[in-house]
C-alpha atoms as a PDB file:
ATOM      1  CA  UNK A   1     101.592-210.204  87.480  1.00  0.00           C
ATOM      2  CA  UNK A   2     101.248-209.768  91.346  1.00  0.00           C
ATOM      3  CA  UNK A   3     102.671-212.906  91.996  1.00  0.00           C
ATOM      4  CA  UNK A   4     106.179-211.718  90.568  1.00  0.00           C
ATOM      5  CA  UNK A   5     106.423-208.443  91.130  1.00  0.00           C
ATOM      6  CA  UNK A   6     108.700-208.426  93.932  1.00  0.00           C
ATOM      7  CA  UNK A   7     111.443-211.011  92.328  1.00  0.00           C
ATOM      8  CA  UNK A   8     110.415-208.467  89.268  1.00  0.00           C
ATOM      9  CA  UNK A   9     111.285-205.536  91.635  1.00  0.00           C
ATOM     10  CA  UNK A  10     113.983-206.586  93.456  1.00  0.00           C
ATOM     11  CA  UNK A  11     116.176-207.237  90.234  1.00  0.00           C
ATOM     12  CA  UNK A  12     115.749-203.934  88.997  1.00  0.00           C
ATOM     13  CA  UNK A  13     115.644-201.855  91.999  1.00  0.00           C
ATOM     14  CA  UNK A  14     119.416-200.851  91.642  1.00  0.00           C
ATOM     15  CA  UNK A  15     118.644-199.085  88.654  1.00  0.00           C
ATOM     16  CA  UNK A  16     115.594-196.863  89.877  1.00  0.00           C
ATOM     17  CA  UNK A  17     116.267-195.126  92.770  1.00  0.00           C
ATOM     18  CA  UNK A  18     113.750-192.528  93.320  1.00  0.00           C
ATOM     19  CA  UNK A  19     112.218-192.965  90.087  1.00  0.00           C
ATOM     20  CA  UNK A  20     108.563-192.333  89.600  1.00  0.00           C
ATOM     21  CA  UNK A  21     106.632-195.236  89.633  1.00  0.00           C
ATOM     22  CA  UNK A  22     103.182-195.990  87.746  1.00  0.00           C
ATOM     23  CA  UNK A  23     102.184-199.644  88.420  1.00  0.00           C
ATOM     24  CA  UNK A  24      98.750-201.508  87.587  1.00  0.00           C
ATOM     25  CA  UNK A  25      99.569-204.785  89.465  1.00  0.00           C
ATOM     26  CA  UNK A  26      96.482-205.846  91.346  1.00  0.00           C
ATOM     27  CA  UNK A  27      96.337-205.395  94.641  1.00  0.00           C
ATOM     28  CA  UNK A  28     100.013-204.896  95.454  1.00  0.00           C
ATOM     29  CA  UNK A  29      99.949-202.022  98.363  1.00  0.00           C
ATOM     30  CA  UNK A  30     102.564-198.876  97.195  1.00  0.00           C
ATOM     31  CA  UNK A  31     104.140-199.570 100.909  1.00  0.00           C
ATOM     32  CA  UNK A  32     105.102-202.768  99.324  1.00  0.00           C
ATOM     33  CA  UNK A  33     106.074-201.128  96.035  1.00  0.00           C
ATOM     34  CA  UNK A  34     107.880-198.367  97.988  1.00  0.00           C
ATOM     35  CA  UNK A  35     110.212-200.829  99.952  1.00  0.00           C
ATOM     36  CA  UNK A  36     110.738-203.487  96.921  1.00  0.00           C
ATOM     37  CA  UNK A  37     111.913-200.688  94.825  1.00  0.00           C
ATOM     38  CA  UNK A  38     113.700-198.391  96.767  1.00  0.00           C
ATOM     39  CA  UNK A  39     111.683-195.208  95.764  1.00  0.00           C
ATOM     40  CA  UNK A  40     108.929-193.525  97.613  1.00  0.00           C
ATOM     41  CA  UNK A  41     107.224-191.888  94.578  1.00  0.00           C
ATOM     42  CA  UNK A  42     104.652-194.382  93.590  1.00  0.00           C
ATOM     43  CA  UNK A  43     101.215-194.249  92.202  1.00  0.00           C
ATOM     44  CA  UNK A  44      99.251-196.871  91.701  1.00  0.00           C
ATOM     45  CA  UNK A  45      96.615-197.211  89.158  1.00  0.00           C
ATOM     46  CA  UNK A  46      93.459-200.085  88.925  1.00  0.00           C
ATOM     47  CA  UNK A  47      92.588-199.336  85.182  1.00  0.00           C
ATOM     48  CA  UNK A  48      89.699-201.635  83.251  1.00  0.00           C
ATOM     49  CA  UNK A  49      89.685-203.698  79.682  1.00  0.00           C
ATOM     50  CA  UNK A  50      87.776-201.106  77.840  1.00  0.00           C
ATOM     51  CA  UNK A  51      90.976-198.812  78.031  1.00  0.00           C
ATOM     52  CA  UNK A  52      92.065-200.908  75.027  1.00  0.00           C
ATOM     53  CA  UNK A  53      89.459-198.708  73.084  1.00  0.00           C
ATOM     54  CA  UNK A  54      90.033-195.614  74.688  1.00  0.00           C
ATOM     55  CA  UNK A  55      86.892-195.453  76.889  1.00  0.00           C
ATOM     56  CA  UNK A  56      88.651-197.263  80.374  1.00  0.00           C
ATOM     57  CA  UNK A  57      88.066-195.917  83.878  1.00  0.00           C
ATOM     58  CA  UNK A  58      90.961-196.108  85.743  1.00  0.00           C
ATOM     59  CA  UNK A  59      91.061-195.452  89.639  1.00  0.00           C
ATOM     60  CA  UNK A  60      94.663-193.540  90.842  1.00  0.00           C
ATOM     61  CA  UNK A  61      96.185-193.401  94.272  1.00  0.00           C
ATOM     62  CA  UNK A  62      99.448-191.386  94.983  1.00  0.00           C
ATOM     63  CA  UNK A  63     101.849-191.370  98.085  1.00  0.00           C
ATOM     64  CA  UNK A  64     102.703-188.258  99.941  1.00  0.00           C
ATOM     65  CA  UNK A  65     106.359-187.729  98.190  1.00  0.00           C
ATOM     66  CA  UNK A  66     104.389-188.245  94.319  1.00  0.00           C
ATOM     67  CA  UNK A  67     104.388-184.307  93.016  1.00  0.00           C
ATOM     68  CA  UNK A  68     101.981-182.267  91.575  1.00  0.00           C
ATOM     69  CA  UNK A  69     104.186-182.707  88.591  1.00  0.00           C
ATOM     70  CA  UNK A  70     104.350-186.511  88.932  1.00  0.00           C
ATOM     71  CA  UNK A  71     100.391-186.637  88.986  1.00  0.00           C
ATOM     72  CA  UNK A  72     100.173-184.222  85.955  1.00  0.00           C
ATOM     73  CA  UNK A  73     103.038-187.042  83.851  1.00  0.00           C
ATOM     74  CA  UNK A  74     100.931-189.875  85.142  1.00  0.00           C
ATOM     75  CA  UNK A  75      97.565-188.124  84.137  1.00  0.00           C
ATOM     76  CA  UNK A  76      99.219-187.719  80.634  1.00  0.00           C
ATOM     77  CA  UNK A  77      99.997-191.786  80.542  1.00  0.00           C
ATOM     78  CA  UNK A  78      96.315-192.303  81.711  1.00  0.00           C
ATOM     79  CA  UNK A  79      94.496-189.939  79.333  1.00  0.00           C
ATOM     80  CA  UNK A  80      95.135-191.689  76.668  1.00  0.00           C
ATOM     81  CA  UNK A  81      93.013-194.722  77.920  1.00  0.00           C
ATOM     82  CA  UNK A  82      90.023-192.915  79.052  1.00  0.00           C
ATOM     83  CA  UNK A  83      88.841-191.301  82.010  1.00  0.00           C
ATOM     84  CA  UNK A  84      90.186-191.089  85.693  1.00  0.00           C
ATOM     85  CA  UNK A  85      89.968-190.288  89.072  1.00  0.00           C
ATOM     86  CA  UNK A  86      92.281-189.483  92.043  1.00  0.00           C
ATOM     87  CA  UNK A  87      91.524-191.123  95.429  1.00  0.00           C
ATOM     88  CA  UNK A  88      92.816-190.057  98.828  1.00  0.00           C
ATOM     89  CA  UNK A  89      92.925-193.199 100.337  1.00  0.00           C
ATOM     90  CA  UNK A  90      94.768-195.926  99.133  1.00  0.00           C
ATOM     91  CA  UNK A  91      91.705-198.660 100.263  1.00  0.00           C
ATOM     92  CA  UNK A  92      89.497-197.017  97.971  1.00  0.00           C
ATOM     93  CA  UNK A  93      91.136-198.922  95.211  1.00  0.00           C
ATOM     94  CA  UNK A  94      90.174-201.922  96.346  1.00  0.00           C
ATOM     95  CA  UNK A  95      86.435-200.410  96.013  1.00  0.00           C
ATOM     96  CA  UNK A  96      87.159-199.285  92.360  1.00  0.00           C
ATOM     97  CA  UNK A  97      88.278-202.532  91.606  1.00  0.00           C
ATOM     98  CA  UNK A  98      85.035-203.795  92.410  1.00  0.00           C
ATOM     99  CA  UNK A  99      83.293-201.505  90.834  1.00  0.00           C
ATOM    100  CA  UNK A 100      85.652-200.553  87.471  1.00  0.00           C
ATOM    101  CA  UNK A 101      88.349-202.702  87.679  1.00  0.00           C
ATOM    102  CA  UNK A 102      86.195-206.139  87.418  1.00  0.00           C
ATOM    103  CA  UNK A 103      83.455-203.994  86.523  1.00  0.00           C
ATOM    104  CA  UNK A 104      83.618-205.219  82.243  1.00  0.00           C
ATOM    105  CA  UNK A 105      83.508-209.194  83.112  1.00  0.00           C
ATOM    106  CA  UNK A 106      79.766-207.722  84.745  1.00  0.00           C
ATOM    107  CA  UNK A 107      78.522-206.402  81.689  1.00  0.00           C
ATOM    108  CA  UNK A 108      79.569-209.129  79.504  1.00  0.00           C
ATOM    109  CA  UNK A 109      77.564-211.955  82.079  1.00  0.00           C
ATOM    110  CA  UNK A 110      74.338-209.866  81.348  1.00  0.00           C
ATOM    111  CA  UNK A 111      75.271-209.578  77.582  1.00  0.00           C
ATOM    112  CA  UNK A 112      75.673-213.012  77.825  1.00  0.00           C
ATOM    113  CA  UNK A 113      72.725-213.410  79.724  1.00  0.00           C
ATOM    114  CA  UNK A 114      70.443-211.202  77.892  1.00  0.00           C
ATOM    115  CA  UNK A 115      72.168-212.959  73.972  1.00  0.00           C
ATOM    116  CA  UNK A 116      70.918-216.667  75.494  1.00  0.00           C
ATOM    117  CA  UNK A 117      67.039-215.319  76.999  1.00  0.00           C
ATOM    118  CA  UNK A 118      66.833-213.852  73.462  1.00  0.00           C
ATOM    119  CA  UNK A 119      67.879-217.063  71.419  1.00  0.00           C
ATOM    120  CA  UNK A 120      65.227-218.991  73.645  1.00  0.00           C
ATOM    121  CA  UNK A 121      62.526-216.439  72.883  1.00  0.00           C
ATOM    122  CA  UNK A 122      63.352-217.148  69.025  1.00  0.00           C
ATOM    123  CA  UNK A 123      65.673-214.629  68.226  1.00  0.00           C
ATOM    124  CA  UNK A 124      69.069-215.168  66.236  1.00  0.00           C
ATOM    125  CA  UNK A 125      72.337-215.128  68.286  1.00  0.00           C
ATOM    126  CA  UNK A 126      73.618-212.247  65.945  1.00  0.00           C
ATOM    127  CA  UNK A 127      69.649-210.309  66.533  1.00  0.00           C
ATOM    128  CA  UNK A 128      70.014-210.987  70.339  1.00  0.00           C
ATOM    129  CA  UNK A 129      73.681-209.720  70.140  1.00  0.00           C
ATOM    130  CA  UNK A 130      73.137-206.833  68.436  1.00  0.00           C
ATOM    131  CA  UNK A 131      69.955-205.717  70.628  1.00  0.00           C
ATOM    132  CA  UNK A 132      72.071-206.610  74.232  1.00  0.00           C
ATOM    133  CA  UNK A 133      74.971-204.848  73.165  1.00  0.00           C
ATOM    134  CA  UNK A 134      73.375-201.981  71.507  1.00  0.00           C
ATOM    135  CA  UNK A 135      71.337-201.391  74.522  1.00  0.00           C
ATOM    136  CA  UNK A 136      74.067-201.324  77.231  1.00  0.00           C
ATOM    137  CA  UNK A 137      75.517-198.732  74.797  1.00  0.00           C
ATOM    138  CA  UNK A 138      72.919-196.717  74.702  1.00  0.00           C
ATOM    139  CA  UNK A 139      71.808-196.481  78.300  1.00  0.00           C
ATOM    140  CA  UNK A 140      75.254-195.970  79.249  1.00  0.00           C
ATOM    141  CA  UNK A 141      75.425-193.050  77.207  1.00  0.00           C
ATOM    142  CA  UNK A 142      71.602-191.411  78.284  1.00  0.00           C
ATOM    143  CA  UNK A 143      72.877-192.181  81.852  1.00  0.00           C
ATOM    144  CA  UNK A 144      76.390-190.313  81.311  1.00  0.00           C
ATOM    145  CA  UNK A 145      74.389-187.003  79.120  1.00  0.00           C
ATOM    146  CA  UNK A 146      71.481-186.951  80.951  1.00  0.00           C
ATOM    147  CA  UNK A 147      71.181-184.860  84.172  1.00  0.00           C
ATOM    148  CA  UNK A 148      68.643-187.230  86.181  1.00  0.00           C
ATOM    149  CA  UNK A 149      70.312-190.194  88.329  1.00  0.00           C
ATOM    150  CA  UNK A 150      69.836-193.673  87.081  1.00  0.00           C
ATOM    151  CA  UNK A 151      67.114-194.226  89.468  1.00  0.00           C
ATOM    152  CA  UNK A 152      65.021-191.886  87.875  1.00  0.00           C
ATOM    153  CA  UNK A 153      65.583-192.665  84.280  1.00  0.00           C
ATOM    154  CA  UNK A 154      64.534-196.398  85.251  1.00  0.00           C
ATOM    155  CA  UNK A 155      61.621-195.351  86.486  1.00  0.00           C
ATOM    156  CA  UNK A 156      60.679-193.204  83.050  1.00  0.00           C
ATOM    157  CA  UNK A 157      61.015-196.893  81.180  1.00  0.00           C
ATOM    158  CA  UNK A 158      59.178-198.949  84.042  1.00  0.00           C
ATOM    159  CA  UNK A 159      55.205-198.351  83.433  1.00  0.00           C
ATOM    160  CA  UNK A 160      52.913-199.747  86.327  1.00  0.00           C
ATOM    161  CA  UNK A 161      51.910-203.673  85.092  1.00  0.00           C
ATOM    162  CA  UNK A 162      53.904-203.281  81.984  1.00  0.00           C
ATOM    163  CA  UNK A 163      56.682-205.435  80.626  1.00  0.00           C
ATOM    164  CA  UNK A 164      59.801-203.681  82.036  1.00  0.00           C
ATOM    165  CA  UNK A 165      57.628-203.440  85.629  1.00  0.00           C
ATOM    166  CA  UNK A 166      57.301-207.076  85.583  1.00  0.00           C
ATOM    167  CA  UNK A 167      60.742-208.029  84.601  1.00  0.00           C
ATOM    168  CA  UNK A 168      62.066-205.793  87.682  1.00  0.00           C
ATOM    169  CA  UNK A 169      59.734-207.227  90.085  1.00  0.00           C
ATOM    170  CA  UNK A 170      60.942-210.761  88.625  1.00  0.00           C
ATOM    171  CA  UNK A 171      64.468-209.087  89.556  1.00  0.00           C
ATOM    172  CA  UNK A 172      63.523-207.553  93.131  1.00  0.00           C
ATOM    173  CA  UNK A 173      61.711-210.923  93.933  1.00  0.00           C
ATOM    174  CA  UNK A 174      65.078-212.724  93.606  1.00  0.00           C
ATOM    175  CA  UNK A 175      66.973-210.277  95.226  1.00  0.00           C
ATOM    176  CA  UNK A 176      69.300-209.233  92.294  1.00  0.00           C
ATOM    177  CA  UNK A 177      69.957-205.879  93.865  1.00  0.00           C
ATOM    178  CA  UNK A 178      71.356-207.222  96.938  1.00  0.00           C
ATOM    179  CA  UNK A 179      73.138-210.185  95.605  1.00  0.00           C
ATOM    180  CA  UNK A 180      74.755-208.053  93.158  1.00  0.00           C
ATOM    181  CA  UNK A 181      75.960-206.018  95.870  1.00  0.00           C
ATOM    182  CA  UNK A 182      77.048-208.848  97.446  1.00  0.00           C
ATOM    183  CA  UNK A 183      79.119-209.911  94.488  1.00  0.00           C
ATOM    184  CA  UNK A 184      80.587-206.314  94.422  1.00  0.00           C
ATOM    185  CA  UNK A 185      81.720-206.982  97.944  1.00  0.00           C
ATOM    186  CA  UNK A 186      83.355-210.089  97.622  1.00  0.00           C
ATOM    187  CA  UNK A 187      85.580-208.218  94.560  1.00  0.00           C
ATOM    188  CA  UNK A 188      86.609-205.734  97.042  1.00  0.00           C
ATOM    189  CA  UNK A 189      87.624-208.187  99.690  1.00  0.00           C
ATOM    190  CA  UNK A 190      89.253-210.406  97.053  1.00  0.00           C
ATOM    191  CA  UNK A 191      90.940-207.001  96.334  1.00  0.00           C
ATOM    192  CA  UNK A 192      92.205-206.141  99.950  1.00  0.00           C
ATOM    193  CA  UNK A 193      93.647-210.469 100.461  1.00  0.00           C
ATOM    194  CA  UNK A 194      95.521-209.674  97.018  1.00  0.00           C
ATOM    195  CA  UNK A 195      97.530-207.075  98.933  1.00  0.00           C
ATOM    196  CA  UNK A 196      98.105-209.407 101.360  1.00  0.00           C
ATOM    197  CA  UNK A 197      98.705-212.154  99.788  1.00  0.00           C
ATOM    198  CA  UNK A 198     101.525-211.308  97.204  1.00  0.00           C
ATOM    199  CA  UNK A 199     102.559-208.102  99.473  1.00  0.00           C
ATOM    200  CA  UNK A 200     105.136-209.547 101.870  1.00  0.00           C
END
């Protein structure tokens, strides 16, 4: 955990020096990392939940003395969860936290959300379960195969006065778009304080 990394680090430095480092604590800066542990070659990685079936995203960021060689061993680690991606600025994490990192507990509120409109409108919990999850599936996988951007695919299922029009006028009225972004942006702040916080 964050909180205990550096008594963690500390304790063991003596027996790493200038070992490669791959470390998934939140938020902990590698300058931190670096100094706790004695080695320069760190890489830190902001994976996601969905790695436990092989389908995780998982943001990396590596400082200058990490080799080609190091990246290529930590790629190996990481490929077996999913998919990646290399950043060249160690900040950037904090945005892929937002976006990946606490990106799951999103989808799961609008399962959620979607599984309790559909009980209300009469359907089972296991129906409405089934449908919300099925659906995210789906979409996620037209949206990773097909070669339009989300915005147009969104507007191939929205018809003028039909039922998916009104429910994302329902959604622009309130000002989901912008309070979702909002949300995004306090994950990525909550992100950067983290490094702060338990970086010292």
């Amino acid at each position: 955990k964050p909180q205990t990394f550096k008594q963690a680090a500390q304790q063991t430095r003596n027996f790493f020096a200038d070992a490669l480092h791959l470390s998934v604590a939140a938020g902990i800066r590698s300058d931190s990392i670096a100094n706790w542990l004695g080695t320069q070659r760190v890489v830190r990685a902001m994976p996601n939940t969905p790695a436990l079936v092989g389908l995780g995203q998982t943001g990396l960021f590596a400082r200058t003395a990490v080799t080609t060689t190091d990246q290529a061993w930590v790629e190996q680690v990481v490929a077996t969860t999913g998919a990646f991606l290399w950043v060249a600025e160690e900040p950037l994490l904090d945005a892929v936290t937002a976006i990946s990192g606490s990106g799951p507990a999103y989808v799961f509120f609008f399962i959620e959300t979607m599984v309790e409109a559909g009980v209300k409108m009469g359907l089972t919990a296991q129906q409405a379960t089934q449908l919300a999850i099925g659906t995210f599936e789906g979409a996620s996988q037209l949206a990773k195969t097909a070669s339009e951007p989300p915005s147009v695919l969104r507007e191939r299922v929205t018809s003028k006065g039909g039922t998916t029009y009104a429910a994302l006028t329902a959604m622009q009225n309130a000002q989901v778009g912008e309070l979702f972004q909002a949300a995004l942006k306090a994950a990525q702040l909550r992100a950067h304080e983290l490094g702060d916080e338990f970086g010292a």
